[in-house]
Protein backbone atom coordinates (compact mmCIF):
# COMPACT_ATOMS: atom_id res chain seq x y z
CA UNK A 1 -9.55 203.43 -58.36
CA UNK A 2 -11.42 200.56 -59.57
CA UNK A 3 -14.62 200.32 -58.34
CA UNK A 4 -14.41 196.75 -56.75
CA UNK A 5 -12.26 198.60 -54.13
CA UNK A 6 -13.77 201.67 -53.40
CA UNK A 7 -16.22 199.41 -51.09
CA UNK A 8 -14.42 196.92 -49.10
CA UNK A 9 -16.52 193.76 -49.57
CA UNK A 10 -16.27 192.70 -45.75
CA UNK A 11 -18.38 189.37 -45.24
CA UNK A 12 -16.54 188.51 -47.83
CA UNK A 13 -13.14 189.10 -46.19
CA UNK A 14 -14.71 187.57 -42.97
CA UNK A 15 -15.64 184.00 -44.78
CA UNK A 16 -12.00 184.37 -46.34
CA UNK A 17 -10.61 184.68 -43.32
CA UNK A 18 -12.37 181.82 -41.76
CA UNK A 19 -11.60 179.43 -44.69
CA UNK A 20 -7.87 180.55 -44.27
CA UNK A 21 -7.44 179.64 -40.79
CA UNK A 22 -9.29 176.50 -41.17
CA UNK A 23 -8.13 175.36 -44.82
CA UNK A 24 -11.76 173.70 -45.28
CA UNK A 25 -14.42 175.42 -46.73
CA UNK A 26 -16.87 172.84 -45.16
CA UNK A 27 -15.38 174.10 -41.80
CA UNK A 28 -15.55 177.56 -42.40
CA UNK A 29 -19.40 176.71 -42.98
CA UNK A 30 -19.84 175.48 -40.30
CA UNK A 31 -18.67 178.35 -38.00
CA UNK A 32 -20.29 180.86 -40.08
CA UNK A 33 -23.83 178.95 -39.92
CA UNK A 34 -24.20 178.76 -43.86
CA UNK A 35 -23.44 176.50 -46.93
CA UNK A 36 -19.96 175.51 -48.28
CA UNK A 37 -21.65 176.39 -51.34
CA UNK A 38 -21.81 180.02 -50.30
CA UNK A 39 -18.47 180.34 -48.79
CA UNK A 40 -16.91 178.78 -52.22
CA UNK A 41 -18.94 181.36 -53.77
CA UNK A 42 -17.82 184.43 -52.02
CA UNK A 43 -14.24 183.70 -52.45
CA UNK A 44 -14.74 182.68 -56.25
CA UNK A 45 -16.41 186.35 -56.12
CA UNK A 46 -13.01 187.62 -54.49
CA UNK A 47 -10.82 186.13 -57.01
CA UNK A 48 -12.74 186.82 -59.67
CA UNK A 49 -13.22 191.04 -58.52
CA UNK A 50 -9.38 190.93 -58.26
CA UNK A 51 -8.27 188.97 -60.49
CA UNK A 52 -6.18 186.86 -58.75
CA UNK A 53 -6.22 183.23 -57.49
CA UNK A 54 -6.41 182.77 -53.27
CA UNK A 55 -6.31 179.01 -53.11
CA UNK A 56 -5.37 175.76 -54.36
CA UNK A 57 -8.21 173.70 -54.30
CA UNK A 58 -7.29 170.03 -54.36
CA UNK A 59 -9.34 166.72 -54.05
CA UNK A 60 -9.00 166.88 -50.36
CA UNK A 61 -6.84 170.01 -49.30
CA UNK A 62 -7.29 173.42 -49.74
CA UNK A 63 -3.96 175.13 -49.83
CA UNK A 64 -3.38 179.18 -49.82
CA UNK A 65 -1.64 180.39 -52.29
CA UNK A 66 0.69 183.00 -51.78
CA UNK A 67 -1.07 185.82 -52.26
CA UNK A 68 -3.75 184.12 -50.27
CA UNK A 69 -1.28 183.66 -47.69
CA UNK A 70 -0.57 187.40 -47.91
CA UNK A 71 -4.35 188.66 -47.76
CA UNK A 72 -5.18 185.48 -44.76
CA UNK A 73 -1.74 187.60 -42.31
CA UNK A 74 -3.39 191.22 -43.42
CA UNK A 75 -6.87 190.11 -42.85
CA UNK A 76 -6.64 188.48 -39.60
CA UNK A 77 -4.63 190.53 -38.05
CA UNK A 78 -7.42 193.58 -38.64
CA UNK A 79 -9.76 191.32 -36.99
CA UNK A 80 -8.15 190.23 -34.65
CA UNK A 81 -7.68 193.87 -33.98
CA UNK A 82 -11.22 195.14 -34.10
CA UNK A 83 -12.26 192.14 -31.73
CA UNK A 84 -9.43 193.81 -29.16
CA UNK A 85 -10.65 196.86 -29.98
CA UNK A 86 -14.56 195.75 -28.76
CA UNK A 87 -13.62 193.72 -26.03
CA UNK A 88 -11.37 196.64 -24.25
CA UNK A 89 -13.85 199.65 -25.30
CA UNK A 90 -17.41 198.10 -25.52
CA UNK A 91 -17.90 194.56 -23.47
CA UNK A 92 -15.67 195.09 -20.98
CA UNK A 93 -16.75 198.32 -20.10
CA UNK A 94 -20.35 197.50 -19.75
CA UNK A 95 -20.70 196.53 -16.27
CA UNK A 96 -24.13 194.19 -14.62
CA UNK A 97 -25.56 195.21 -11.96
CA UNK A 98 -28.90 192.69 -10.70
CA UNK A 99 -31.81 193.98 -9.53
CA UNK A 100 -34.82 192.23 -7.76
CA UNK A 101 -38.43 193.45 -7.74
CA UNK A 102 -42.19 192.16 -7.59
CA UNK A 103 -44.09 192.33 -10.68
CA UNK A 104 -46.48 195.46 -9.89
CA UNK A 105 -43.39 197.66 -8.90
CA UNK A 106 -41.29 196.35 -12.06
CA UNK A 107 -43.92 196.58 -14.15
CA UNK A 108 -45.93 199.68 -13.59
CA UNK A 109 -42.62 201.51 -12.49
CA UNK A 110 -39.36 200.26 -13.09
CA UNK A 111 -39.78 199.27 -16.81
CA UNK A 112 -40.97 202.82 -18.07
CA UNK A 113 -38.18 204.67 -16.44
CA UNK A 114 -35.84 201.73 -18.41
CA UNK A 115 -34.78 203.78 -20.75
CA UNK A 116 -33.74 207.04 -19.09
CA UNK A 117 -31.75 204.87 -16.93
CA UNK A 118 -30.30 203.55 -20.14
CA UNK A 119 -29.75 206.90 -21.59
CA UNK A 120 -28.15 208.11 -18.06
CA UNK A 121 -26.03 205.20 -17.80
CA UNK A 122 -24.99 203.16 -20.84
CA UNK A 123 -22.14 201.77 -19.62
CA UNK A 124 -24.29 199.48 -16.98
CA UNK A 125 -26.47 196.75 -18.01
CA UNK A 126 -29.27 196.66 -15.17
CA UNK A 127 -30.53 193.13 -15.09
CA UNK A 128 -34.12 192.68 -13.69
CA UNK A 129 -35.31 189.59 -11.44
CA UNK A 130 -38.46 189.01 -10.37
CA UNK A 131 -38.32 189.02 -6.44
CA UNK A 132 -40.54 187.35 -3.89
CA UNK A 133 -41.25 188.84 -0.91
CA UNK A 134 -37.81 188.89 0.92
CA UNK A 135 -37.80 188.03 5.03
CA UNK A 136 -34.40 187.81 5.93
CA UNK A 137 -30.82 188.69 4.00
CA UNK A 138 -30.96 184.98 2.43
CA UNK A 139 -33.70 185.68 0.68
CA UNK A 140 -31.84 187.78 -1.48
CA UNK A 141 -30.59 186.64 -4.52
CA UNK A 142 -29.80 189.95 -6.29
CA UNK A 143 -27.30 192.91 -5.50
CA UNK A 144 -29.97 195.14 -5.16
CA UNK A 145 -33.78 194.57 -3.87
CA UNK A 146 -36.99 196.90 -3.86
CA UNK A 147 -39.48 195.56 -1.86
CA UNK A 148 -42.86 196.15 0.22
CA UNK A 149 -42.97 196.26 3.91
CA UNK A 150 -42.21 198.55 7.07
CA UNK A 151 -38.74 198.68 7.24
CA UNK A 152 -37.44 196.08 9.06
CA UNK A 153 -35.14 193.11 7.21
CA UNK A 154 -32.96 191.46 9.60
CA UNK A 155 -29.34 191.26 7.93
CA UNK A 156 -30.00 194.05 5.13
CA UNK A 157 -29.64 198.16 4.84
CA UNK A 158 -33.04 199.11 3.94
CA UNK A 159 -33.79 202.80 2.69
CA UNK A 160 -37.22 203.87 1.72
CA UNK A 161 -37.84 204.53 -1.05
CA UNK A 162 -41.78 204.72 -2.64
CA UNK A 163 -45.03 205.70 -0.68
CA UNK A 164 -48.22 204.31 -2.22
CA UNK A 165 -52.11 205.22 -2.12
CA UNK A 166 -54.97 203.43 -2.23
CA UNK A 167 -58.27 204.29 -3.61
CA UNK A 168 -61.12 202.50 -5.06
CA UNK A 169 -61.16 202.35 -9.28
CA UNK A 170 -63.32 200.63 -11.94
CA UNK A 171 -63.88 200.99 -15.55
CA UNK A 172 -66.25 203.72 -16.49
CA UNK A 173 -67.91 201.34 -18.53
CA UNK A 174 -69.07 199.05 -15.25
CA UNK A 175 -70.07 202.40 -13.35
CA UNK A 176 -72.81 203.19 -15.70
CA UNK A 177 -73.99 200.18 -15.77
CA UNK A 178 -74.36 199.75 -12.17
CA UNK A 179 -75.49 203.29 -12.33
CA UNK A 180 -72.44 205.15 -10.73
CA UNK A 181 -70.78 204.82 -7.68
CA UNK A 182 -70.35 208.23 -5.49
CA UNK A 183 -69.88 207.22 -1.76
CA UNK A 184 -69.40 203.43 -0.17
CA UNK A 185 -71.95 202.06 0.35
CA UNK A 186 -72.39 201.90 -3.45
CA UNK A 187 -69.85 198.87 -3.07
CA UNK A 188 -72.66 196.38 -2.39
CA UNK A 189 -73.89 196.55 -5.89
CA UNK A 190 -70.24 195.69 -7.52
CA UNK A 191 -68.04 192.63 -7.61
CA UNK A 192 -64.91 193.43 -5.12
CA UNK A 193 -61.76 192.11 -6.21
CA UNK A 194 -59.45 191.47 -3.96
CA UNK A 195 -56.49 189.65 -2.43
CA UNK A 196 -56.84 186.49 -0.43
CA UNK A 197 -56.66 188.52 3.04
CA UNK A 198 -58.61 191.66 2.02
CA UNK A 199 -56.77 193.37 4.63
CA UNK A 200 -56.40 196.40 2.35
CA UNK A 201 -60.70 196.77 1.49
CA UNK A 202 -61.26 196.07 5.46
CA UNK A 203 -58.85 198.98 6.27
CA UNK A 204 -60.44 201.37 3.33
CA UNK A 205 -63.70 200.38 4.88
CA UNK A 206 -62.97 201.02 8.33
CA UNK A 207 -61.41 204.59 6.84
CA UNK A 208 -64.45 205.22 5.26
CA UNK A 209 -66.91 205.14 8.13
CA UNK A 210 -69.30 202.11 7.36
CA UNK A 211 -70.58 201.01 10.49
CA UNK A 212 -70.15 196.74 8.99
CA UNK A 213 -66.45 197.31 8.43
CA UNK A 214 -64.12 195.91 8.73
CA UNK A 215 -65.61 193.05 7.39
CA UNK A 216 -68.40 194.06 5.43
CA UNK A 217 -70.09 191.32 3.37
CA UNK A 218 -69.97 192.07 -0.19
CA UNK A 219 -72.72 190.54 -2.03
CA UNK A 220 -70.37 189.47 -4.97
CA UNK A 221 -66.23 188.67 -4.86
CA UNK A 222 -63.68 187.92 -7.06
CA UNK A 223 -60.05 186.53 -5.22
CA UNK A 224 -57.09 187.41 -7.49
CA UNK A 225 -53.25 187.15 -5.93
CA UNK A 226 -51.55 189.06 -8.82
CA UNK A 227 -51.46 193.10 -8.12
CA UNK A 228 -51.34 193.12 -12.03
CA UNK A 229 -54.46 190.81 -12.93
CA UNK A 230 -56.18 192.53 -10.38
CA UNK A 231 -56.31 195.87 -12.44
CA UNK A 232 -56.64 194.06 -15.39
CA UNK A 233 -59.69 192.65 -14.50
CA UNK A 234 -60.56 196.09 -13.30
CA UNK A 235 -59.63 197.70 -16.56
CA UNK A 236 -62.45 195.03 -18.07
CA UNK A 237 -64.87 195.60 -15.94
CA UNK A 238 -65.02 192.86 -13.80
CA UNK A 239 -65.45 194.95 -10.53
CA UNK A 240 -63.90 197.80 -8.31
CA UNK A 241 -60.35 197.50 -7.41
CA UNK A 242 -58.23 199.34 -4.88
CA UNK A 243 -56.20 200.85 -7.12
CA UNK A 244 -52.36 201.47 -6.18
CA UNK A 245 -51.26 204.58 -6.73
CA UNK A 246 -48.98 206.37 -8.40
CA UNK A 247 -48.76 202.70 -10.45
CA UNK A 248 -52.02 203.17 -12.32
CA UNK A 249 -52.02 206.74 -12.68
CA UNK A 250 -51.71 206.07 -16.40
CA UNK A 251 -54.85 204.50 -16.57
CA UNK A 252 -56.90 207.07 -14.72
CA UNK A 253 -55.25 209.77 -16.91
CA UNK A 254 -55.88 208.22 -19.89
CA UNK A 255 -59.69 207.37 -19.03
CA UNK A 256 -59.71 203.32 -19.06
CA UNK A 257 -60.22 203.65 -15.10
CA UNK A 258 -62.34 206.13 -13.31
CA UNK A 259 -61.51 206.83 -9.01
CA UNK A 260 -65.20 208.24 -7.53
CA UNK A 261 -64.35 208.95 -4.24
CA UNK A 262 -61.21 210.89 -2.72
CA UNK A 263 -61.33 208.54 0.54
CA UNK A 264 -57.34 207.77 0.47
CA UNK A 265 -55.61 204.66 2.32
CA UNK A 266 -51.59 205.11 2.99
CA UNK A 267 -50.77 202.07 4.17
CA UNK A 268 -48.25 201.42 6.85
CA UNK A 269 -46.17 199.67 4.64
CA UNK A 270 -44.08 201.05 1.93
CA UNK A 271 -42.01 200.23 -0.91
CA UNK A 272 -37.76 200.13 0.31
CA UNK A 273 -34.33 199.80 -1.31
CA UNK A 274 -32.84 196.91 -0.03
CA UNK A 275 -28.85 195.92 0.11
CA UNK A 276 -26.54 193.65 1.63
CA UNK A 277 -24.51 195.81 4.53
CA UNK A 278 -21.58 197.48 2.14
CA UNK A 279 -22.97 196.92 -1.09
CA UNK A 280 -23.46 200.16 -1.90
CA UNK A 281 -19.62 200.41 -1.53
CA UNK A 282 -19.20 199.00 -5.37
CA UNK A 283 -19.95 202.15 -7.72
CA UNK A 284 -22.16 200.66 -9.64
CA UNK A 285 -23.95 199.23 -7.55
CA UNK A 286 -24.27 202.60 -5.86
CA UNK A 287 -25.42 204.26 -9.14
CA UNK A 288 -28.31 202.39 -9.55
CA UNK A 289 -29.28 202.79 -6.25
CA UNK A 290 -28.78 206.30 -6.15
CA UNK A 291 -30.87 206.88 -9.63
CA UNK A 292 -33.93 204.86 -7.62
CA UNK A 293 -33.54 207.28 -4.69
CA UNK A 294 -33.95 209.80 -7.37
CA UNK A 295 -36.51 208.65 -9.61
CA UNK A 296 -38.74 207.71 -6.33
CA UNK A 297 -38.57 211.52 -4.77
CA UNK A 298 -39.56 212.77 -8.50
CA UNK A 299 -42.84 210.20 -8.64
CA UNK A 300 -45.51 212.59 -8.21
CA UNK A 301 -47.53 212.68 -5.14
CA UNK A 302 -44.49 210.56 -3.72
């Protein structure tokens, strides 16, 4: 066998193709994104490797030959199979199933479990949305929703799904030089960040026993609304955080934040799966769903 065939020169074939069905090499070009240069070149290649002519090229026509005519049959009909074969076995069965959730939750929990839900479940392409805090069922945009509160949305089937912890956290860099923090009343000599309410601090305070909480008056504050800037800032030692936990575990494993105190807040409120009422009815839907429920009750300290 000659060794122009022993590899079948396939881009080749495609651009062939392509000029075939469109009789224009300017054409084919186009629809292939690159120069009629290169597509006259690739089937000059082609003739030239087998020695045999594949079109007519007039002034303004391009005309198959019969042999071209021949190959252009042979070689769409193969793609036309493979694209078949793709759309019935591959795209098709890839299904989408949308899924809603704030930024602290996607990011500190959802996106590094991505891939086992990948591996588990290839044939379902999970899309995520960022979600806003979700009142009522019109809220939801999504077929699935994971979202922070105490259980009640009017309109939806809510199943919980995360606890979370709070406990104070800053760099170990910003401890020693404030010269360590051990027990709360430390917190005077560190910038608090915070959200805009600081309901969270006032209820860790009032769980820690100082006699000014809730509302103790820190002598320096920083306001931050984004979960996710707020530990960065903490990571950079701009001041003591309540960290959430288990979403920064990482970072107090790994040493970039240090927790001094064991004083824990579990907040009322808690992280749910959300759905419309018989949503869980489509399969898919239902196996994402389900792989939350199961990812959530193997989160340590869950």
């Amino acid at each position: 066998m000659n060794n122009q065939f022993r590899r079948l020169p396939l881009a080749a074939l495609r651009t062939f193709e392509v000029a075939a069905r469109l009789q224009s090499f300017k054409l084919a070009a186009q629809e292939l994104s690159v120069t009629p240069t290169t597509v006259s070149n690739q089937i000059r290649k082609l003739e030239r490797d087998w020695g045999c002519q594949l079109f007519i090229r007039k002034t303004r026509q391009l005309v198959l030959t019969e042999v071209g005519r021949s190959l252009a049959q042979t070689v769409n009909r193969a793609f036309g199979d493979i694209k078949a074969e793709i759309e019935a076995h591959v795209t098709m069965a890839k299904k989408t199933v949308t899924l809603e959730a704030g930024p602290i939750f996607a990011s500190r929990w959802l996106i590094p479990r991505l891939n086992r839900f990948r591996r588990q479940h290839p044939d379902i392409e999970l899309v995520l949305h960022h979600g806003s805090r979700i009142s009522v069922a019109e809220n939801m945009n999504a077929d699935a929703a994971v979202d922070w509160g105490e259980g009640n949305w009017p309109g939806l089937e809510s199943t919980h799904l995360l606890n979370i912890r709070y406990l104070p956290v800053l760099s170990p860099h910003l401890a020693k030089q404030k010269g360590g923090f051990d027990k709360p009343i430390d917190l005077l000599r560190f910038t608090i960040l915070h959200h805009s309410d600081r309901s969270e601090w006032d209820d860790w305070l009032n769980l820690a026993g100082l006699p000014e909480s809730p509302g103790l008056n820190f002598i320096d504050e920083t306001t931050i609304e984004d979960s996710n800037v707020i530990l960065q800032a903490a990571i950079d030692g701009h001041g003591v955080a309540l960290g959430i936990f288990p979403f920064i575990q990482t970072e107090v494993d790994e040493g970039r934040l240090i927790c001094p105190m064991d004083i824990t807040l579990t907040p009322k409120r808690t992280y749910h799966l959300l759905t419309r009422p018989g949503m869980r009815k489509n399969p898919d839907v239902e196996t994402v769903c389900r792989w939350l429920e199961e990812e959530a009750a193997n989160t340590p300290s869950n």
